[in-house]
C-alpha atoms as a PDB file:
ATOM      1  CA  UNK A   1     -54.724 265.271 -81.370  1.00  0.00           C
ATOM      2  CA  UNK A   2     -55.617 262.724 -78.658  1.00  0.00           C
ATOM      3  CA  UNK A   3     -53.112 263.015 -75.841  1.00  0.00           C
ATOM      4  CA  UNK A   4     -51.265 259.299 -75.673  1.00  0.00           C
ATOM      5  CA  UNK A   5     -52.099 257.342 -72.411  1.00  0.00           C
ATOM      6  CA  UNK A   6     -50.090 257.436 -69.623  1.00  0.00           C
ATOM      7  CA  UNK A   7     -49.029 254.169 -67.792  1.00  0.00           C
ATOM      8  CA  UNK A   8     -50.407 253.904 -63.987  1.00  0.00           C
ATOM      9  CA  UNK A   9     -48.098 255.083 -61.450  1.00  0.00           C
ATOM     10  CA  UNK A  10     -47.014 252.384 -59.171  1.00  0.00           C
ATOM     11  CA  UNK A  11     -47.999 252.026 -55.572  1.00  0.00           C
ATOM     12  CA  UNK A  12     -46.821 254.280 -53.163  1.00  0.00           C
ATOM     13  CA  UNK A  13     -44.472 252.283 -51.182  1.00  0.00           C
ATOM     14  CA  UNK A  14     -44.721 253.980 -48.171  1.00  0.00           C
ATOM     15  CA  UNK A  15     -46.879 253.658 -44.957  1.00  0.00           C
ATOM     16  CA  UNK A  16     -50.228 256.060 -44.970  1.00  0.00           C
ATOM     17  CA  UNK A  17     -48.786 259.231 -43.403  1.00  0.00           C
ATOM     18  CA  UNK A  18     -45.381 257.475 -42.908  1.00  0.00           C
ATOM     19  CA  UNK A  19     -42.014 259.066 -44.012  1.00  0.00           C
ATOM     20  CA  UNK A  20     -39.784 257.781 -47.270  1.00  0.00           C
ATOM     21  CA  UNK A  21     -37.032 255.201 -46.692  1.00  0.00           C
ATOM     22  CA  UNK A  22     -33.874 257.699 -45.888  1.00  0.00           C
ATOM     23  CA  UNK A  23     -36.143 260.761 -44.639  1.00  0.00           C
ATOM     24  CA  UNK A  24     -34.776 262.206 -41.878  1.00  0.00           C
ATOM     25  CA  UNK A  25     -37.257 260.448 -39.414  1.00  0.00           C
ATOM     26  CA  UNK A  26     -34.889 257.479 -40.104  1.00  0.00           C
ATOM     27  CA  UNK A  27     -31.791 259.538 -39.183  1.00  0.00           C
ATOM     28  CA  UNK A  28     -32.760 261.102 -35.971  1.00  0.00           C
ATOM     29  CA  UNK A  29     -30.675 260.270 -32.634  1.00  0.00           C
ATOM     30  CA  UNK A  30     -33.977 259.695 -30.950  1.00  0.00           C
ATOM     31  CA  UNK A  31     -34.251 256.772 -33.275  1.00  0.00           C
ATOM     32  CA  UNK A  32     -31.389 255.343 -32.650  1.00  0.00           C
ATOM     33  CA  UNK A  33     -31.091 252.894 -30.324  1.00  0.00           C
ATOM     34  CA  UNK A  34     -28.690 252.679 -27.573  1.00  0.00           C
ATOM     35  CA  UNK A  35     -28.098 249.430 -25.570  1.00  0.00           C
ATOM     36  CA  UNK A  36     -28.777 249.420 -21.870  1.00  0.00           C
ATOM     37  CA  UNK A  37     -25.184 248.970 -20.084  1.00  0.00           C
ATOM     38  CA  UNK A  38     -24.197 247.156 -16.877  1.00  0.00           C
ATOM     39  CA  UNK A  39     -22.053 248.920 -14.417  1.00  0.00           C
ATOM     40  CA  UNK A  40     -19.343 247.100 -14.969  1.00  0.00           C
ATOM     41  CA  UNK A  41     -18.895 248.327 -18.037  1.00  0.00           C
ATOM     42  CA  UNK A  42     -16.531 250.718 -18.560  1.00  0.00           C
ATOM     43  CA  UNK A  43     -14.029 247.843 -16.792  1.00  0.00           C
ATOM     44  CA  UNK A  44     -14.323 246.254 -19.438  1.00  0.00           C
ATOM     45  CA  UNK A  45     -14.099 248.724 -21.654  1.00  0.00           C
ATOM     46  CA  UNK A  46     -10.787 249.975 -20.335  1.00  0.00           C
ATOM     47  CA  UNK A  47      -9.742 245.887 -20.666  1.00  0.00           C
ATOM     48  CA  UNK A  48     -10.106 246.437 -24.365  1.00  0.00           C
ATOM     49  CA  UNK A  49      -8.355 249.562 -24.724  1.00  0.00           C
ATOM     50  CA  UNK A  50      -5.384 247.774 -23.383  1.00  0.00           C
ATOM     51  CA  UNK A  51      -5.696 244.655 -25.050  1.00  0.00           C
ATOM     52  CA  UNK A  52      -5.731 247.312 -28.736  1.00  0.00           C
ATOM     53  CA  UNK A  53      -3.037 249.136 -27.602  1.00  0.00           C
ATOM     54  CA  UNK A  54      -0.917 245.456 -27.213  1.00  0.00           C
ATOM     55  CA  UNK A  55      -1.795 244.843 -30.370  1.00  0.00           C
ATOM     56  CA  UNK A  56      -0.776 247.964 -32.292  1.00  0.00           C
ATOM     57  CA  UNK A  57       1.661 249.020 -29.869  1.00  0.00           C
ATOM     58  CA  UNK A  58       3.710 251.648 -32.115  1.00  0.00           C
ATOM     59  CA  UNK A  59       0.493 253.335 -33.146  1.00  0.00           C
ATOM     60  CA  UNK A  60      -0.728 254.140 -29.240  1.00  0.00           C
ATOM     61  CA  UNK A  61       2.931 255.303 -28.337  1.00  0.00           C
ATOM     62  CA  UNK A  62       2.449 257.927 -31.299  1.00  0.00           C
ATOM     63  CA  UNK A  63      -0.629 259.240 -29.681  1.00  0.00           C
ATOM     64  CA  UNK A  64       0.104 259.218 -26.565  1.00  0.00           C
ATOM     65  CA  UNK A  65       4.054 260.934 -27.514  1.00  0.00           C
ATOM     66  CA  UNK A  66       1.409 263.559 -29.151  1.00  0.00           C
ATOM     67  CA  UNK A  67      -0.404 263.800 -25.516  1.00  0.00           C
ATOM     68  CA  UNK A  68       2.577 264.106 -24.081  1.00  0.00           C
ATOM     69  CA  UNK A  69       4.341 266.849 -25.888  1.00  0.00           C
ATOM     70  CA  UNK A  70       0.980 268.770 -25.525  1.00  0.00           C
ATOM     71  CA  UNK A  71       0.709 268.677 -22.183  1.00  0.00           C
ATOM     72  CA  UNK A  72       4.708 269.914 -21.688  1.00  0.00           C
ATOM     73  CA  UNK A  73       3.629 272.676 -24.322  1.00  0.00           C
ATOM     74  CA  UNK A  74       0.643 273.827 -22.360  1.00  0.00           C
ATOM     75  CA  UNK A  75       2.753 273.986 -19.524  1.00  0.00           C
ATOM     76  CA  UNK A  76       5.532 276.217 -21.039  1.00  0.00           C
ATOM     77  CA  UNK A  77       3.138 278.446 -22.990  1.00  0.00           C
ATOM     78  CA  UNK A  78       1.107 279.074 -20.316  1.00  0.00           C
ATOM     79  CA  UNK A  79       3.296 279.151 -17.271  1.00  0.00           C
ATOM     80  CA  UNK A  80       2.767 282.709 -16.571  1.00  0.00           C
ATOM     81  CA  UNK A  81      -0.877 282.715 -17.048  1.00  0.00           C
ATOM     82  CA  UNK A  82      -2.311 279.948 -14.615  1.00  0.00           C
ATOM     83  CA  UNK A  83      -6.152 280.596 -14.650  1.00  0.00           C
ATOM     84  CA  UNK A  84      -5.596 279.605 -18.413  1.00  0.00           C
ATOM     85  CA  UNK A  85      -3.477 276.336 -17.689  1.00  0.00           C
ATOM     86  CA  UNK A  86      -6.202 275.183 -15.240  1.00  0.00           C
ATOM     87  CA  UNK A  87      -8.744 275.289 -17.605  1.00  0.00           C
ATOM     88  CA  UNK A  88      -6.776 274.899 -21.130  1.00  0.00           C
ATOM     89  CA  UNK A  89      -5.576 271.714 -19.442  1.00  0.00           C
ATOM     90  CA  UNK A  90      -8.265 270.250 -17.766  1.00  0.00           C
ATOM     91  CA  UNK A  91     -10.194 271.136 -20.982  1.00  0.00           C
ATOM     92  CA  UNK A  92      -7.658 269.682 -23.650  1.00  0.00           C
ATOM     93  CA  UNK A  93      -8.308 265.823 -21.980  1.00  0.00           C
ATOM     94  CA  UNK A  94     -11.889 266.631 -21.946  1.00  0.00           C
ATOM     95  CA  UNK A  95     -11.516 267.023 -25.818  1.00  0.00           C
ATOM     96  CA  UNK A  96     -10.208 264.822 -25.798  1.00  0.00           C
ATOM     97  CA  UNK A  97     -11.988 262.294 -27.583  1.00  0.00           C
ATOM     98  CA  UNK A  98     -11.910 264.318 -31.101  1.00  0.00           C
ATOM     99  CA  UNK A  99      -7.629 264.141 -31.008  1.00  0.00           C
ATOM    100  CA  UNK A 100      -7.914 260.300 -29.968  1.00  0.00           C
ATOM    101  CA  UNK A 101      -9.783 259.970 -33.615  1.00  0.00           C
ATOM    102  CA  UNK A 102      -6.391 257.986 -34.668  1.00  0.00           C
ATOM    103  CA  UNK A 103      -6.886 255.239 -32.375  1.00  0.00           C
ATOM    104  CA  UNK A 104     -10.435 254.837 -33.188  1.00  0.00           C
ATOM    105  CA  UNK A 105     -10.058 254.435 -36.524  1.00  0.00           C
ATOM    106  CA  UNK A 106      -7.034 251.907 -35.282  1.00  0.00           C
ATOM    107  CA  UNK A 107      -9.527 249.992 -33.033  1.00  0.00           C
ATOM    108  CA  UNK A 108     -11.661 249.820 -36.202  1.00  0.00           C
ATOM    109  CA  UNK A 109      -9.488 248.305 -38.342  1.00  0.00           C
ATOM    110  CA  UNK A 110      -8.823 245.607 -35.031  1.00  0.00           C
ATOM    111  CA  UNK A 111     -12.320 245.260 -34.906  1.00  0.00           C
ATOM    112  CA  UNK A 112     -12.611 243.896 -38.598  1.00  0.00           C
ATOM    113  CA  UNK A 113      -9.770 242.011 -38.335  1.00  0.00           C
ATOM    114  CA  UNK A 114      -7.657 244.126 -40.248  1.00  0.00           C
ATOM    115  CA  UNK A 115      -3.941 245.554 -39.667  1.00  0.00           C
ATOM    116  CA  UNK A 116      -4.092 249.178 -38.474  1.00  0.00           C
ATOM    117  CA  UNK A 117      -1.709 251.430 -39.987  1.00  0.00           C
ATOM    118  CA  UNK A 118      -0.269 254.681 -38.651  1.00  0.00           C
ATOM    119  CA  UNK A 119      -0.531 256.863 -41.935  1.00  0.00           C
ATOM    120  CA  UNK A 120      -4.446 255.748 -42.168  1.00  0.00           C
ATOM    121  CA  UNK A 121      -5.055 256.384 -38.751  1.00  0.00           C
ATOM    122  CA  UNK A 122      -3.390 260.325 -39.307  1.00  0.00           C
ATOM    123  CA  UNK A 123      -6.197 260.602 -42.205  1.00  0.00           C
ATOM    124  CA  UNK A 124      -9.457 259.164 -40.865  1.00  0.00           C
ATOM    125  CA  UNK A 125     -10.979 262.772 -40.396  1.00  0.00           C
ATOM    126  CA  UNK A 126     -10.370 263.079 -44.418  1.00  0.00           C
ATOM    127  CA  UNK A 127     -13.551 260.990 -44.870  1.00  0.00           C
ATOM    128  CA  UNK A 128     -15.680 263.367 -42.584  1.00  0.00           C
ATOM    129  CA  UNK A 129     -13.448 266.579 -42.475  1.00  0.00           C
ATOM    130  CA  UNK A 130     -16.705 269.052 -42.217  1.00  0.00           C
ATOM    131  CA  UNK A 131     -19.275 266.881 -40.030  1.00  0.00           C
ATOM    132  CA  UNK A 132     -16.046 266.797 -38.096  1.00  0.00           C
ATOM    133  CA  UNK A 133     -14.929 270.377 -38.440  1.00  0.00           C
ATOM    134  CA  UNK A 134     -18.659 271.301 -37.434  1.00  0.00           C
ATOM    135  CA  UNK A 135     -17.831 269.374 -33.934  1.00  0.00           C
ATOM    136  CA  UNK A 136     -14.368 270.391 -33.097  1.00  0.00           C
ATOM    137  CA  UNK A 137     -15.440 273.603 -33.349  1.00  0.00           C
ATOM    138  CA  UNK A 138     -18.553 273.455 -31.230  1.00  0.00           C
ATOM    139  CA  UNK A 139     -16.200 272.027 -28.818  1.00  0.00           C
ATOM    140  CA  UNK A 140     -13.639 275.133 -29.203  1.00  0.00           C
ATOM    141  CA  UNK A 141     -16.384 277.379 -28.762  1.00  0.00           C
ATOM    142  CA  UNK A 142     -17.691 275.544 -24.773  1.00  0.00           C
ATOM    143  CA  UNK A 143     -13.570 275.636 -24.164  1.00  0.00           C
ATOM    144  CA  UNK A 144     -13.445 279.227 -24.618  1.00  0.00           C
ATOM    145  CA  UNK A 145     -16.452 279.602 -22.789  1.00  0.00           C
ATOM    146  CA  UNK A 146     -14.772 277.616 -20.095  1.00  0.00           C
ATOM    147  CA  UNK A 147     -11.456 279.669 -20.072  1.00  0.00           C
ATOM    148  CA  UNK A 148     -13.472 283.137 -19.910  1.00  0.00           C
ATOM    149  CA  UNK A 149     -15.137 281.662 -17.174  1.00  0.00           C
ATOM    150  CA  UNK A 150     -12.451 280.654 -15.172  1.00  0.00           C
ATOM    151  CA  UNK A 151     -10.519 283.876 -15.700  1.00  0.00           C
ATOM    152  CA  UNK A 152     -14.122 285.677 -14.220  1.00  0.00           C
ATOM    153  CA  UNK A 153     -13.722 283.256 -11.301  1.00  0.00           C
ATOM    154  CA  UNK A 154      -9.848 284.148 -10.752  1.00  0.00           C
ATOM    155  CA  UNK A 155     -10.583 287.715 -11.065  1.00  0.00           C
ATOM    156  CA  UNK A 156     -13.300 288.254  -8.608  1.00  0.00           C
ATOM    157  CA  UNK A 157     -11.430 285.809  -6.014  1.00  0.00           C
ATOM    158  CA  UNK A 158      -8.160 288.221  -6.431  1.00  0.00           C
ATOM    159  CA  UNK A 159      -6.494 291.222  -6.447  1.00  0.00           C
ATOM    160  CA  UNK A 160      -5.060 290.486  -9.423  1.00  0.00           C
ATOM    161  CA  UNK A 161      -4.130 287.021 -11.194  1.00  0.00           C
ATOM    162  CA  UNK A 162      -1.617 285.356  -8.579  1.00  0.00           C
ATOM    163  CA  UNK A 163       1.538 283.240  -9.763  1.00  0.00           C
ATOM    164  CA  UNK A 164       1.116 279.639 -10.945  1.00  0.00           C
ATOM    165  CA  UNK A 165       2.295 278.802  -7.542  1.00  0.00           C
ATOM    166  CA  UNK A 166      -0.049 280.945  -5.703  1.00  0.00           C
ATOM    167  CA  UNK A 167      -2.829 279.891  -7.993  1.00  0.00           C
ATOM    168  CA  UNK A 168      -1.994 275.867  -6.507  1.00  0.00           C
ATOM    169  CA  UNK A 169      -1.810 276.894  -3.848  1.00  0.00           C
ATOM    170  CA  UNK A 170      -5.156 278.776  -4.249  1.00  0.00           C
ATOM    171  CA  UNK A 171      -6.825 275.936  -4.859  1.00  0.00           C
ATOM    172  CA  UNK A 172      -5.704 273.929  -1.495  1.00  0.00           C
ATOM    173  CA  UNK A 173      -5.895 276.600   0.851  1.00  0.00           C
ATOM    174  CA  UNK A 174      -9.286 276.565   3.528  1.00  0.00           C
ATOM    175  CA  UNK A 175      -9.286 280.294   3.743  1.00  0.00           C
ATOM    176  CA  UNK A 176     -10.028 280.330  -0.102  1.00  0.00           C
ATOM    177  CA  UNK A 177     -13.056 278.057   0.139  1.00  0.00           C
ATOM    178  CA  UNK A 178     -15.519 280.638  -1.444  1.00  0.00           C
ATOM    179  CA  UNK A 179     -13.290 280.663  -4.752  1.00  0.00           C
ATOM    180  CA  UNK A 180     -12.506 276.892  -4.371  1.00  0.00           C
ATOM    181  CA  UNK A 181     -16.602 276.034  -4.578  1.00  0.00           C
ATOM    182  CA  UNK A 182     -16.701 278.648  -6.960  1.00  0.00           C
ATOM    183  CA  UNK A 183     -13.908 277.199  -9.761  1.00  0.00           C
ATOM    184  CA  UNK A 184     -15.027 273.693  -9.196  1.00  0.00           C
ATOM    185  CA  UNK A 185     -19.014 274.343  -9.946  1.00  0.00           C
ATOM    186  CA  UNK A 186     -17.834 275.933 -13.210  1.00  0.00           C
ATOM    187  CA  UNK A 187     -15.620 273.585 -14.123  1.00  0.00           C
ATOM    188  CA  UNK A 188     -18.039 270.802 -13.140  1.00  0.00           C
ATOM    189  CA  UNK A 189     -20.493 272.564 -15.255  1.00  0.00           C
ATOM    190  CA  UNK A 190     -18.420 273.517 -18.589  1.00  0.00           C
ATOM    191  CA  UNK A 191     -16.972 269.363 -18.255  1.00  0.00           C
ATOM    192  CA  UNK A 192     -19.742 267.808 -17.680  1.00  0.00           C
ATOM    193  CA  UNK A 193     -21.203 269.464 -20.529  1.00  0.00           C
ATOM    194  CA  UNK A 194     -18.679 268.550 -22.774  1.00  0.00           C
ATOM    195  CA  UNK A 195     -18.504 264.738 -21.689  1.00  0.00           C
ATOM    196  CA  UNK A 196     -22.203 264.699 -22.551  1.00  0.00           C
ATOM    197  CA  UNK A 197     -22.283 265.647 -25.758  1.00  0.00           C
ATOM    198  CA  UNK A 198     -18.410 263.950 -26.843  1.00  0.00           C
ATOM    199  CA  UNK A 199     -18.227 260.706 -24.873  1.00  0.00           C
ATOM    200  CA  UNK A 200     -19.693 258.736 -28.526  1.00  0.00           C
ATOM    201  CA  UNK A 201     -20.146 261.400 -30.808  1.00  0.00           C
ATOM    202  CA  UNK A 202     -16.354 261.201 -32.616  1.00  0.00           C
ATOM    203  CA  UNK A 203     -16.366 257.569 -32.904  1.00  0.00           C
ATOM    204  CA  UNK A 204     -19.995 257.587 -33.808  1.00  0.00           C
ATOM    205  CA  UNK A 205     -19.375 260.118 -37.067  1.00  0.00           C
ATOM    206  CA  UNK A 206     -15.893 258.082 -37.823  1.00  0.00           C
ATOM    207  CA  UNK A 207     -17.682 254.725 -37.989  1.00  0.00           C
ATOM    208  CA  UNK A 208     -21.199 256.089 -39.731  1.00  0.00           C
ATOM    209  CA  UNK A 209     -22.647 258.673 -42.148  1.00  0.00           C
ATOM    210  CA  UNK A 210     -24.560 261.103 -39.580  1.00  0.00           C
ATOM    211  CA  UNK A 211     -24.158 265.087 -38.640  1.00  0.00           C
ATOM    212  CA  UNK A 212     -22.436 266.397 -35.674  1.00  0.00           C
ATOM    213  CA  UNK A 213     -26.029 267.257 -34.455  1.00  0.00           C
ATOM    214  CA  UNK A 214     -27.271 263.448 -34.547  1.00  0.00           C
ATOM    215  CA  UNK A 215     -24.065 262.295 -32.797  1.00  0.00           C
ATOM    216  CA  UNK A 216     -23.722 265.369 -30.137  1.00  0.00           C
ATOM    217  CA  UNK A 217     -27.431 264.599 -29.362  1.00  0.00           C
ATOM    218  CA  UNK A 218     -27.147 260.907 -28.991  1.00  0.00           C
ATOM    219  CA  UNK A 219     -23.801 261.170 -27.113  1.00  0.00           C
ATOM    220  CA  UNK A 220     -25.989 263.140 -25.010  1.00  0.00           C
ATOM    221  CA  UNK A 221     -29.445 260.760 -24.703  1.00  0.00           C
ATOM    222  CA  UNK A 222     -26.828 258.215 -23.727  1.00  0.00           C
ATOM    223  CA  UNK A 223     -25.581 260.257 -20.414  1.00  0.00           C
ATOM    224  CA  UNK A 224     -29.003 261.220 -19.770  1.00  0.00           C
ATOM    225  CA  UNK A 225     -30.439 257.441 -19.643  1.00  0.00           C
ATOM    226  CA  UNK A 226     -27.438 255.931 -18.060  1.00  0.00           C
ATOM    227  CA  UNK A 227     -26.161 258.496 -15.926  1.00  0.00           C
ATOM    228  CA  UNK A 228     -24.478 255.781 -13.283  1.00  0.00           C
ATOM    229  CA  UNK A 229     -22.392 254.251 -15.690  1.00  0.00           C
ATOM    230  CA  UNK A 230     -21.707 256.971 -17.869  1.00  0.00           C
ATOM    231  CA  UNK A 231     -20.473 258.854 -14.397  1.00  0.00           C
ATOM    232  CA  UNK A 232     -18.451 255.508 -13.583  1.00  0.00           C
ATOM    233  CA  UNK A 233     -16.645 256.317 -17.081  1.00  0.00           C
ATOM    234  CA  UNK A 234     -15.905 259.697 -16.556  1.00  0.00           C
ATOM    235  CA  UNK A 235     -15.047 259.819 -12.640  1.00  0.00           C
ATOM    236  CA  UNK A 236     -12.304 256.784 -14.416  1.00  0.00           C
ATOM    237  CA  UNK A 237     -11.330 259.194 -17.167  1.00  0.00           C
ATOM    238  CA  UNK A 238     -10.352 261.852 -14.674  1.00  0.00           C
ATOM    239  CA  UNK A 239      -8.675 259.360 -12.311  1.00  0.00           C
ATOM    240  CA  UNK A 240      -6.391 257.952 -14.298  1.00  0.00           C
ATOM    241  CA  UNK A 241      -5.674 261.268 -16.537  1.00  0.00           C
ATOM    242  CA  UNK A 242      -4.522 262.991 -13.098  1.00  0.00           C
ATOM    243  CA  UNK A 243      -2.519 259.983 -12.064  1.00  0.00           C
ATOM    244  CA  UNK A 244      -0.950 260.406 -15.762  1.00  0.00           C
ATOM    245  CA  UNK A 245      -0.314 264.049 -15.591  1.00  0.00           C
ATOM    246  CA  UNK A 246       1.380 263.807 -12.039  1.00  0.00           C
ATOM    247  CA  UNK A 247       4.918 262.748 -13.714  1.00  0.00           C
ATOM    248  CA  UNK A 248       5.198 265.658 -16.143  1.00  0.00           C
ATOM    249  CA  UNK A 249       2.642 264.141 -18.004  1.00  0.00           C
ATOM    250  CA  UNK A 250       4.651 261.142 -18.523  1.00  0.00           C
ATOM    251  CA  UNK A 251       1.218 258.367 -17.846  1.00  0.00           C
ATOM    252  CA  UNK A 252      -0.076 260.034 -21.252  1.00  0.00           C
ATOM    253  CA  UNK A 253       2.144 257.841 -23.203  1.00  0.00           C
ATOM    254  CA  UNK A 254       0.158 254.880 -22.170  1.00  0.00           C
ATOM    255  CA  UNK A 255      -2.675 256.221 -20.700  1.00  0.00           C
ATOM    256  CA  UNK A 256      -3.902 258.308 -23.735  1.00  0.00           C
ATOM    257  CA  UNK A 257      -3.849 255.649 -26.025  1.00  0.00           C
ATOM    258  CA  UNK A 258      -5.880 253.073 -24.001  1.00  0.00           C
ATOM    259  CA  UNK A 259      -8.313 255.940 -23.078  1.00  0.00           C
ATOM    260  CA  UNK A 260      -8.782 256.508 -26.732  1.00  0.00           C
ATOM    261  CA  UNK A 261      -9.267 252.901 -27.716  1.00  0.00           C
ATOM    262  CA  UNK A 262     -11.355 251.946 -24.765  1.00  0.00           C
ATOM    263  CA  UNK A 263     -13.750 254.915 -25.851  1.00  0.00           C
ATOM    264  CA  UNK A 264     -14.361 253.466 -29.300  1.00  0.00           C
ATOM    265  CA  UNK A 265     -15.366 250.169 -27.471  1.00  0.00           C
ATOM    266  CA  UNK A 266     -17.601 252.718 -25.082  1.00  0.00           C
ATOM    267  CA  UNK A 267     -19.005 253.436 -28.294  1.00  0.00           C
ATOM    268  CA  UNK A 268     -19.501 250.218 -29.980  1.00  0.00           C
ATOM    269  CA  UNK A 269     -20.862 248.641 -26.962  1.00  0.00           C
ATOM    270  CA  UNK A 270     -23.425 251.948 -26.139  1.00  0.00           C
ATOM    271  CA  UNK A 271     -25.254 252.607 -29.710  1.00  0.00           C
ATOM    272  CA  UNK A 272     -26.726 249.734 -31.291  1.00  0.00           C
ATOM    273  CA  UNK A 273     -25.952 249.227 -35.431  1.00  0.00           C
END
């Protein structure tokens, strides 16, 4: 029997040599574009932050309670091992941006016009649990890194692992300058790497469907090819987290939750739709 004839297939509606609509060429964080920022910037980022945190007051008090009892449990864990509360605690604000995932979804729902709402804000990582479980843990992994490092540091510098108060004092005395260059171009090292790859990536993955590679990569691309302003937003991170931390962590209350919204608008105004 004579075979039937088949209809003509229909025009290939891609480019010669070009990828399909959705390929991953379309996807990649060198695609996406991120907007060119003034210096000024992360002024008015931190404006935001505060004007979100006005307007869902009870929500940011939450968080920053949460930053708060952290930082006092950090403290009391760890009181008797001090090369881990340097690091643990410089490194727990440097992460973060993946606990302030609350208040981003909270500046979301401001964005839209929308009422934020404390028990949505406690489930936005439901959505993206494993693109999100993928990051936090990447991040886990550089924080380890970072304690082991600093623990190399202390133990080279001294017969043994001094007292907490020793260890302050450590770090302000001249006649330990060696160790002081030493702990600070680790430190520098481990938290500037994590800044670069976190300062967008969270809020990125909360507000769009891409992997924790996309995201840590743009994050990334963004430090790299505004490193002024991106340095103006992290040397104001630090500042005002240490002027938080000085009464028992007591600044956290407010200070964490503004941080945390003022990093989603960091993140709205950086990577373009």
């Amino acid at each position: 029997m004579n075979a039937l004839p088949q209809p003509p297939s229909p025009p290939d509606p891609r480019p010669a040599g070009g990828p399909a609509a959705g390929d991953g060429a379309e996807r990649s964080a060198f695609a996406i574009e991120l907007r060119p920022l003034g210096f000024g910037a992360p002024l008015r980022w931190l404006a935001q932050g505060w004007r979100d945190f006005r307007r869902c007051p009870g929500i940011g008090l939450f968080y920053g309670a949460c930053f708060m009892a952290m930082g006092w449990l950090l403290m009391t864990v760890f009181e008797h091992a001090p090369a881990y509360v340097l690091a643990l605690s410089a490194g727990f604000l440097l992460t973060g941006p993946f606990f302030c995932l609350g208040l981003y979804q909270a500046s979301r729902h401001l964005e839209r016009g929308e009422q934020p709402d404390l028990g949505d804000s406690l489930l936005a990582w439901d959505r993206r649990a494993g693109t999100l479980a993928i990051f936090g843990f990447v991040l886990l992994v550089l924080e380890m890194l970072w304690g082991r490092a600093s623990l190399i540091v202390f133990a080279v510098s001294f017969d043994g692992m001094p007292d907490f108060k020793g260890s302050l004092l450590a770090l302000v005395n001249p006649e330990n300058l060696q160790f002081i260059v030493a702990y600070l171009l680790v430190g520098g090292l481990f938290a500037g790497l994590i800044f670069a790859v976190s300062v967008v990536s969270i809020p990125m993955i909360l507000d769009r469907q891409t992997d924790a590679i996309t995201a840590g990569l743009t994050s990334l691309r963004l430090v790299l090819t505004q490193p002024a302003v991106m340095l103006f937003w992290g040397a104001l991170i630090t500042l005002i987290v240490v002027l938080a931390m000085l009464p028992w962590f007591a600044g956290l209350l407010v200070a964490g939750p503004v941080l945390g919204h003022a990093s989603w608008h960091a993140y709205r105004a950086a990577v373009a739709d």
